[in-house]
Protein backbone atom coordinates (compact mmCIF):
# COMPACT_ATOMS: atom_id res chain seq x y z
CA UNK A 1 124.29 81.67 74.39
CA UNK A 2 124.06 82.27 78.17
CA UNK A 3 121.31 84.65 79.43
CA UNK A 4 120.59 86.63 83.37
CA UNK A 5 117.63 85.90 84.13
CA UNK A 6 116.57 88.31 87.45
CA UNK A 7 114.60 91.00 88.95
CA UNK A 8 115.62 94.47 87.90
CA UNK A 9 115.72 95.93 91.05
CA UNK A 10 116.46 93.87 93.98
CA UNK A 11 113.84 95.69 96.10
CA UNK A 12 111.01 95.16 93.65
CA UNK A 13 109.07 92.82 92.53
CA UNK A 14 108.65 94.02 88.49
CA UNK A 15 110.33 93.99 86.18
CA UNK A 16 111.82 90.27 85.62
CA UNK A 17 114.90 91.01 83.16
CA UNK A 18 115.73 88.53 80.53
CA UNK A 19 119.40 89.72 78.90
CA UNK A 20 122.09 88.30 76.83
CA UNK A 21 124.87 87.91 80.23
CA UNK A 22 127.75 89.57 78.55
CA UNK A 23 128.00 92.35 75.61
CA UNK A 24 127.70 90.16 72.11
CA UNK A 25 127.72 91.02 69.16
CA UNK A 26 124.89 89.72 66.56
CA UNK A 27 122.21 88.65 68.87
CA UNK A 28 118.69 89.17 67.25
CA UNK A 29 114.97 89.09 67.13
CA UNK A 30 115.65 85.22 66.55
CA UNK A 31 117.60 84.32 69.82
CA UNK A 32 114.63 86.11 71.75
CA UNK A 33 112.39 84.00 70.00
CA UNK A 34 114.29 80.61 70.48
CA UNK A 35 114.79 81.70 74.08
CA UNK A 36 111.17 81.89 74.46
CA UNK A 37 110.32 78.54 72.91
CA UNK A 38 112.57 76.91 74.90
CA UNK A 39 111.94 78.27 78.20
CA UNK A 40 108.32 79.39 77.51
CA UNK A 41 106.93 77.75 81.16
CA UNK A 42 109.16 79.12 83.14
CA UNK A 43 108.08 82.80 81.20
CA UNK A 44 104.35 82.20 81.62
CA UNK A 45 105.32 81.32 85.73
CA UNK A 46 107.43 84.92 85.75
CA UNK A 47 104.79 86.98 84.17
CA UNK A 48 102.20 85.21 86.04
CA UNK A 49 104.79 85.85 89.79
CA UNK A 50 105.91 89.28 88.45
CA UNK A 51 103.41 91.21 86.18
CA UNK A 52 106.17 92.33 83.97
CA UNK A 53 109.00 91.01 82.23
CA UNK A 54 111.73 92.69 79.73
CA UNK A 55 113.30 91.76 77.32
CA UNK A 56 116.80 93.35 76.60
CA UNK A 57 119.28 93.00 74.02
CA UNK A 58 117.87 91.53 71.47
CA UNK A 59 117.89 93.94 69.00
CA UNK A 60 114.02 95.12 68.58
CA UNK A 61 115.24 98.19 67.15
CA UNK A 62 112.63 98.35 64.31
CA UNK A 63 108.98 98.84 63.76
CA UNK A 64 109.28 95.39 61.55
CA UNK A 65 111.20 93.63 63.76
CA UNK A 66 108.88 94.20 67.01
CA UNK A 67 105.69 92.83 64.96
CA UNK A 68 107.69 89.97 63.74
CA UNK A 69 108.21 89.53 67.50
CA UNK A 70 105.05 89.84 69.07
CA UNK A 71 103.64 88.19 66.51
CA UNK A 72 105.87 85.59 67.18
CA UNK A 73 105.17 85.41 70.96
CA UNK A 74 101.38 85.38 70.42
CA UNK A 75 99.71 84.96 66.98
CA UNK A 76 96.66 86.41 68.56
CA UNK A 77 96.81 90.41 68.30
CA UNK A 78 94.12 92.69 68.89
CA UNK A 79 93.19 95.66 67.05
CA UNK A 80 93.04 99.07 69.59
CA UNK A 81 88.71 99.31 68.58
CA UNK A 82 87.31 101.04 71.76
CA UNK A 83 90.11 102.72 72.99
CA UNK A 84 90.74 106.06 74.76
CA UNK A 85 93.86 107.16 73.99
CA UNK A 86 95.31 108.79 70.40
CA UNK A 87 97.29 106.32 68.50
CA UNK A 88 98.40 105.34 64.97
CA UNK A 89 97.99 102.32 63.21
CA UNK A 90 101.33 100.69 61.82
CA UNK A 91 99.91 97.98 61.28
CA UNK A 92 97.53 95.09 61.65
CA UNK A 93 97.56 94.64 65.41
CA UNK A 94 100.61 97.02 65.99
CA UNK A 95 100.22 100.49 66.78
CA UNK A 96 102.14 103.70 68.52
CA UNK A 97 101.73 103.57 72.41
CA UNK A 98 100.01 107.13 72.76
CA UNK A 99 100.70 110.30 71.07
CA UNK A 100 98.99 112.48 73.99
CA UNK A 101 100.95 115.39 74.40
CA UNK A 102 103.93 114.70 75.56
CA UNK A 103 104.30 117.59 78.24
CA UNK A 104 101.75 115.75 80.31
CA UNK A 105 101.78 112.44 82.35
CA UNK A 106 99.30 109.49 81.71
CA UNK A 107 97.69 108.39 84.58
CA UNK A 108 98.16 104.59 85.72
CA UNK A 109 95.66 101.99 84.11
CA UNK A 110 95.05 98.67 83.00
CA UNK A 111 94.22 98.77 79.44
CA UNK A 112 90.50 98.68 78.29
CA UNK A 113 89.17 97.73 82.08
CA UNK A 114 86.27 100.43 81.62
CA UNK A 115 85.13 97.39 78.99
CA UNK A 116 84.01 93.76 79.45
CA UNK A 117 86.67 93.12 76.74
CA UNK A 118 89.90 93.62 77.21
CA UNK A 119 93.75 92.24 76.13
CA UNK A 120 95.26 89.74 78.61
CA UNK A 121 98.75 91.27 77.28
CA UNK A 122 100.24 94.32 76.48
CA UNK A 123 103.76 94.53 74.67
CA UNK A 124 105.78 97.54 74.24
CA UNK A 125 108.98 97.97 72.31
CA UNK A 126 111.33 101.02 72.26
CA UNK A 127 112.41 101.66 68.89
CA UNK A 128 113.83 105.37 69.70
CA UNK A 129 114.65 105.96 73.54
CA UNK A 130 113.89 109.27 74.81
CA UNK A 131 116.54 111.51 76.34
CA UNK A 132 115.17 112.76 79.49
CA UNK A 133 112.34 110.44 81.06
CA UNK A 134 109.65 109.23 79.12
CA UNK A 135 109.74 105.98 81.32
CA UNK A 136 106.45 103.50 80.74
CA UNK A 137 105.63 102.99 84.92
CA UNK A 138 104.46 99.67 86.04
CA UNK A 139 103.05 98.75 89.05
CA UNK A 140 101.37 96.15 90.67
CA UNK A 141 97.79 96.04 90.58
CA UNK A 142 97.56 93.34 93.51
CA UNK A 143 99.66 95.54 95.33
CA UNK A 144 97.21 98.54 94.98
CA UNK A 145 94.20 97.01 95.89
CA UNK A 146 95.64 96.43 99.38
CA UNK A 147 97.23 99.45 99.70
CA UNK A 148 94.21 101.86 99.27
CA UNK A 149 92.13 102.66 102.32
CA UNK A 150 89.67 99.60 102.36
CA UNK A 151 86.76 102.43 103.10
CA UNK A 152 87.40 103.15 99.28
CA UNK A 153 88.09 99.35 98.41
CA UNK A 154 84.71 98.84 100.21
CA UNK A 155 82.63 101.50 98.56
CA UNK A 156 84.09 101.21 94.96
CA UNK A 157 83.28 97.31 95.04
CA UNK A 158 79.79 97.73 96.20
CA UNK A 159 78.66 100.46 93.81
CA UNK A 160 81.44 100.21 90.96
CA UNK A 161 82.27 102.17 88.40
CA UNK A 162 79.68 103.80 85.35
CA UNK A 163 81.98 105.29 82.93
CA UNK A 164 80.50 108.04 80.12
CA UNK A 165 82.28 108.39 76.93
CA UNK A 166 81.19 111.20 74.27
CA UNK A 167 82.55 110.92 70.93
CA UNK A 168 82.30 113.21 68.84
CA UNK A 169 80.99 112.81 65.00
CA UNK A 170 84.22 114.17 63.08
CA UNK A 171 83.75 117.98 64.13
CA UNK A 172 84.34 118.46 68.17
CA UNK A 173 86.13 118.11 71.50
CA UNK A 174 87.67 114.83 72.07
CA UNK A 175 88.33 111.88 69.80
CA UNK A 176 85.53 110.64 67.23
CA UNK A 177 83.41 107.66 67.05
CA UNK A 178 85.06 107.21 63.75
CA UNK A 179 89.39 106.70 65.20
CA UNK A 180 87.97 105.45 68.41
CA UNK A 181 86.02 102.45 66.36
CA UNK A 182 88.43 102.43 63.04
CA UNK A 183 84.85 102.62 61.17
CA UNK A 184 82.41 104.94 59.52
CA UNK A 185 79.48 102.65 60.12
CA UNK A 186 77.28 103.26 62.68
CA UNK A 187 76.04 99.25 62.94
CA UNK A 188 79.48 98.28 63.29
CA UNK A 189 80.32 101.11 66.09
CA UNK A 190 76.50 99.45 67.99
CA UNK A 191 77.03 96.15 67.18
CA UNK A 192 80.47 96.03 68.62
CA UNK A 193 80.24 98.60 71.85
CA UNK A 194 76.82 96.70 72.27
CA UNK A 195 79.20 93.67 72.78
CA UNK A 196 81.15 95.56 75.15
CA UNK A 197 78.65 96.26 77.50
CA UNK A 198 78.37 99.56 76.54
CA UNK A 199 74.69 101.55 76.03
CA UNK A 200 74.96 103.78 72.75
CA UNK A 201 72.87 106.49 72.21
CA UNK A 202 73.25 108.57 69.03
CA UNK A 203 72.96 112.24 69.33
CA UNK A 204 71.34 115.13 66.59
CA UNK A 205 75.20 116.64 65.87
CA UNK A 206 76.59 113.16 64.85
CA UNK A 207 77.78 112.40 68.25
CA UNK A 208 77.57 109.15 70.37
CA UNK A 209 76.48 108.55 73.54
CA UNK A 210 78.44 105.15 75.68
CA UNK A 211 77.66 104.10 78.95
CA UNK A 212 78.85 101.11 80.86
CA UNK A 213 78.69 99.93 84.36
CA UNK A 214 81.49 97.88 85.40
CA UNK A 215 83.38 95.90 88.30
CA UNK A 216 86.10 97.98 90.38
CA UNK A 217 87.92 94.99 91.15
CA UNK A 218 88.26 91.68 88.96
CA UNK A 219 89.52 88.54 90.04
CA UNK A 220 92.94 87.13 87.70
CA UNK A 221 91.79 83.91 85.57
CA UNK A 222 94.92 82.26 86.69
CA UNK A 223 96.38 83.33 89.84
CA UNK A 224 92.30 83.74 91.07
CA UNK A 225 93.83 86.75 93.11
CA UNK A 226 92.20 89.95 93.23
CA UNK A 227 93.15 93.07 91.53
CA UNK A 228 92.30 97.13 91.34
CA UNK A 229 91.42 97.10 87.89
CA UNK A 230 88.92 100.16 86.73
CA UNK A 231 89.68 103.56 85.21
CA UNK A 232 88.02 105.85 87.36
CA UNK A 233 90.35 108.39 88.42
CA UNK A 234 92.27 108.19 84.70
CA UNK A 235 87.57 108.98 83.59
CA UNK A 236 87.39 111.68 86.17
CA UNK A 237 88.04 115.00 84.61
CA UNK A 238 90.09 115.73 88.22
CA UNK A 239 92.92 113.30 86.59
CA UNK A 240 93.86 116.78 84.19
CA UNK A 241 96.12 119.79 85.77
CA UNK A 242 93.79 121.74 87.87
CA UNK A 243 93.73 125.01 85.91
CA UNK A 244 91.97 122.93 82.86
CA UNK A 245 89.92 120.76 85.21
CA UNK A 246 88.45 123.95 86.54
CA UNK A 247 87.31 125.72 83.25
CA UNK A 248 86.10 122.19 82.27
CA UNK A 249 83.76 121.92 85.20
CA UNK A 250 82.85 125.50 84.62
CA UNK A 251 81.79 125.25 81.21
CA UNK A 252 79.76 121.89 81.62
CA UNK A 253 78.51 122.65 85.19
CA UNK A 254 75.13 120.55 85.44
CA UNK A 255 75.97 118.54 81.89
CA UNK A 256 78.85 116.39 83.96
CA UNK A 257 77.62 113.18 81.78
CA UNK A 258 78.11 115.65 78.63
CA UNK A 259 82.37 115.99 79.09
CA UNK A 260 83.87 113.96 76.55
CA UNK A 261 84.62 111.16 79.24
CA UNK A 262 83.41 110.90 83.26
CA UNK A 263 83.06 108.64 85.68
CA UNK A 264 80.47 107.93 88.08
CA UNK A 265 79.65 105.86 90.59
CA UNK A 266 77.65 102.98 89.49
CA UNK A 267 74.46 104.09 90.81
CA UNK A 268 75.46 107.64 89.49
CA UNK A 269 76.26 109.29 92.44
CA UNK A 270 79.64 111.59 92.46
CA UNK A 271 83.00 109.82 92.78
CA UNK A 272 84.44 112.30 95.76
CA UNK A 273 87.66 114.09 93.80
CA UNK A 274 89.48 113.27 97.57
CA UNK A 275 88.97 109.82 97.11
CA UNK A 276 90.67 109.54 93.02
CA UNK A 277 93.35 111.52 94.47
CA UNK A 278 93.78 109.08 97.05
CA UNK A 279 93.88 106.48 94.38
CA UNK A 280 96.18 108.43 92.30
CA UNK A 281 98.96 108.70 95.28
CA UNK A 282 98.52 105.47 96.19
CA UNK A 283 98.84 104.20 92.61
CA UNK A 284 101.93 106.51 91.82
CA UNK A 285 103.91 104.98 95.32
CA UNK A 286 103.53 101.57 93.78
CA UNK A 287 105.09 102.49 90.55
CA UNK A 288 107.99 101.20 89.28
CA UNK A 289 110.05 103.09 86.81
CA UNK A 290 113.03 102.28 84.61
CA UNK A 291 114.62 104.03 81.42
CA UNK A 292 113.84 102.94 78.07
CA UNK A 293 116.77 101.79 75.82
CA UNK A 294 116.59 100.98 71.90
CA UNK A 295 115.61 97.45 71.51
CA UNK A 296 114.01 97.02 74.65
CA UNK A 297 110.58 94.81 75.03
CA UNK A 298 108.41 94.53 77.53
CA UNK A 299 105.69 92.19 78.34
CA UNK A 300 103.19 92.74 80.75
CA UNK A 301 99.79 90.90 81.77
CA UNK A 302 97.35 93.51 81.60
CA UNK A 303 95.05 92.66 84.72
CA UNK A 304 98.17 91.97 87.31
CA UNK A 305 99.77 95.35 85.89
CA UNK A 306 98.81 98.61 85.24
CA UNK A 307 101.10 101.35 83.01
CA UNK A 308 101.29 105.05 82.61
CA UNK A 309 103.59 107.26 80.79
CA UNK A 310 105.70 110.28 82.43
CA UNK A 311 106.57 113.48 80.88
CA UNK A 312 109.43 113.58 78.51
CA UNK A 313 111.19 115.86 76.10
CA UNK A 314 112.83 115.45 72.38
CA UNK A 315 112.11 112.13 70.25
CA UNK A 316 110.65 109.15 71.76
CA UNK A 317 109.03 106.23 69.76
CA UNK A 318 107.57 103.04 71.63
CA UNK A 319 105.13 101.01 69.95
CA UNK A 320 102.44 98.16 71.62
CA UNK A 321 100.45 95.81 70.65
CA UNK A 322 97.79 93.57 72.47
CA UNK A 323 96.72 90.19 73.09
């Protein structure tokens, strides 16, 4: 079986496609996964030269057949503990990409960088396509780090980045302690955001309390290059439309630390809203954008690329999982 084996678009740099070269009929899960044993160096040099690589045509049209897959690709999957963003559980390790409203566009991030642990890789398989947008964006996170104003670069690495979480106890605003940490036990929720860098303070209404300091810009195990990788702007209450951002500031005007997520400056000074937008434009000219088909996977190394979700309307079903 031959395969193309290119960049999507010929003035980007992400995504690398890996395809079947001509329409044919019966190719599966298992010729993706004897592609990638055989050719698994060159894949590791592509992700590590591109960010992002998809595969298409191979038939990953199931929730059963993409954790066979990724499972396949990397034994090691990661349960979503500590995350910020609404999800279901399939399955050990395998889980819906978001189920935030769907109306509303998800700001570009690299997963879990508000914490000192996070997945190396993120993959995401389209099991229904959506009919108008809906695309995952990628863009490069090397890429953004020199294309911000280095005023911002500067003051962002020299202060960094204290992000304030809130969850609440079962009965409030914003998600609980209890999804966020897939536990009802306290110990487990300190022992393991303790682990994460994170300081937890329990409050009298069943709430908690996190608070982490962390590094705007990390430095890739591999390639040893640099990379924009915090959450700042996607933290900053400023990230939501401006009508809800407004009655949000209004109702915890002076509590700031009190919204169920915020970021600060690491020394807890304000993060200037004109400097997240700039962040936020500059982050959203980088992005690269392509439409989802049934079957797709895509692979992407969570520190040298960051993701978002647009808008969309009608079904849509993509699933991830982490490494």
């Amino acid at each position: 079986m031959m395969f193309t084996r290119k960049l999507m678009f010929p003035d980007q740099t992400m995504p690398f496609i890996v395809q079947p070269e001509a329409a044919q009929e019966n190719v599966t899960v298992n010729n993706l996964l004897s592609y990638y044993t055989a050719n698994q160096e060159f894949l590791e040099m592509k992700l590590l030269d591109h960010g992002a690589i998809l595969f298409r045509g191979f038939g990953v049209k199931t929730p059963a057949s993409f954790a066979r897959c990724v499972r396949s690709l990397n034994s090691n999957l990661l349960n979503y503990i500590d995350g910020n963003s609404p999800r279901t559980k399939l399955a050990d390790g395998v889980y819906t990409s978001t189920e935030y409203p769907s109306e509303y566009y998800i700001s570009m991030h690299n997963e879990l960088s508000y914490s000192n642990k996070w997945p190396r890789r993120l993959f995401f398989g389209c099991i229904v396509a959506p009919q108008e947008q809906g695309e995952t964006p990628i863009a490069d996170s090397r890429v953004i780090l020199k294309s911000i104003d280095p005023n911002v670069v500067e003051e962002f690495t020299r202060k960094g980045v204290k992000y304030v979480r809130n969850l609440q106890g079962g009965n409030g605003v914003g998600p609980s302690w209890q999804d966020t940490f897939e536990t009802t036990d306290k110990a487990v929720v300190e022992e393991y955001a303790t682990a994460c860098g994170s300081e937890v303070q329990w409050q009298a209404d069943g709430s908690v309390k996190l608070t982490q300091v962390r590094p705007a810009v990390a430095e890739h195990p591999q390639t040893k290059q640099p990379v924009w990788f915090n959450q700042a702007d996607q933290f900053h209450p400023s990230t939501h439309p401006r009508k809800v951002y407004e009655t949000m500031m209004s109702v915890y005007a002076g509590k700031e630390d009190a919204l169920p997520q915020n970021a600060f400056f690491g020394d807890d000074t304000p993060i200037p809203v004109a400097m997240l937008e700039h962040i936020r434009e500059t982050t959203k000219k980088s992005a690269v954008l392509f439409p989802w088909q049934a079957g797709d996977l895509l692979v992407i190394d969570n520190m040298l690329t960051c993701h978002g979700r647009m808008p969309y309307a009608g079904p849509r079903k993509i699933l991830v999982s982490m490494s």
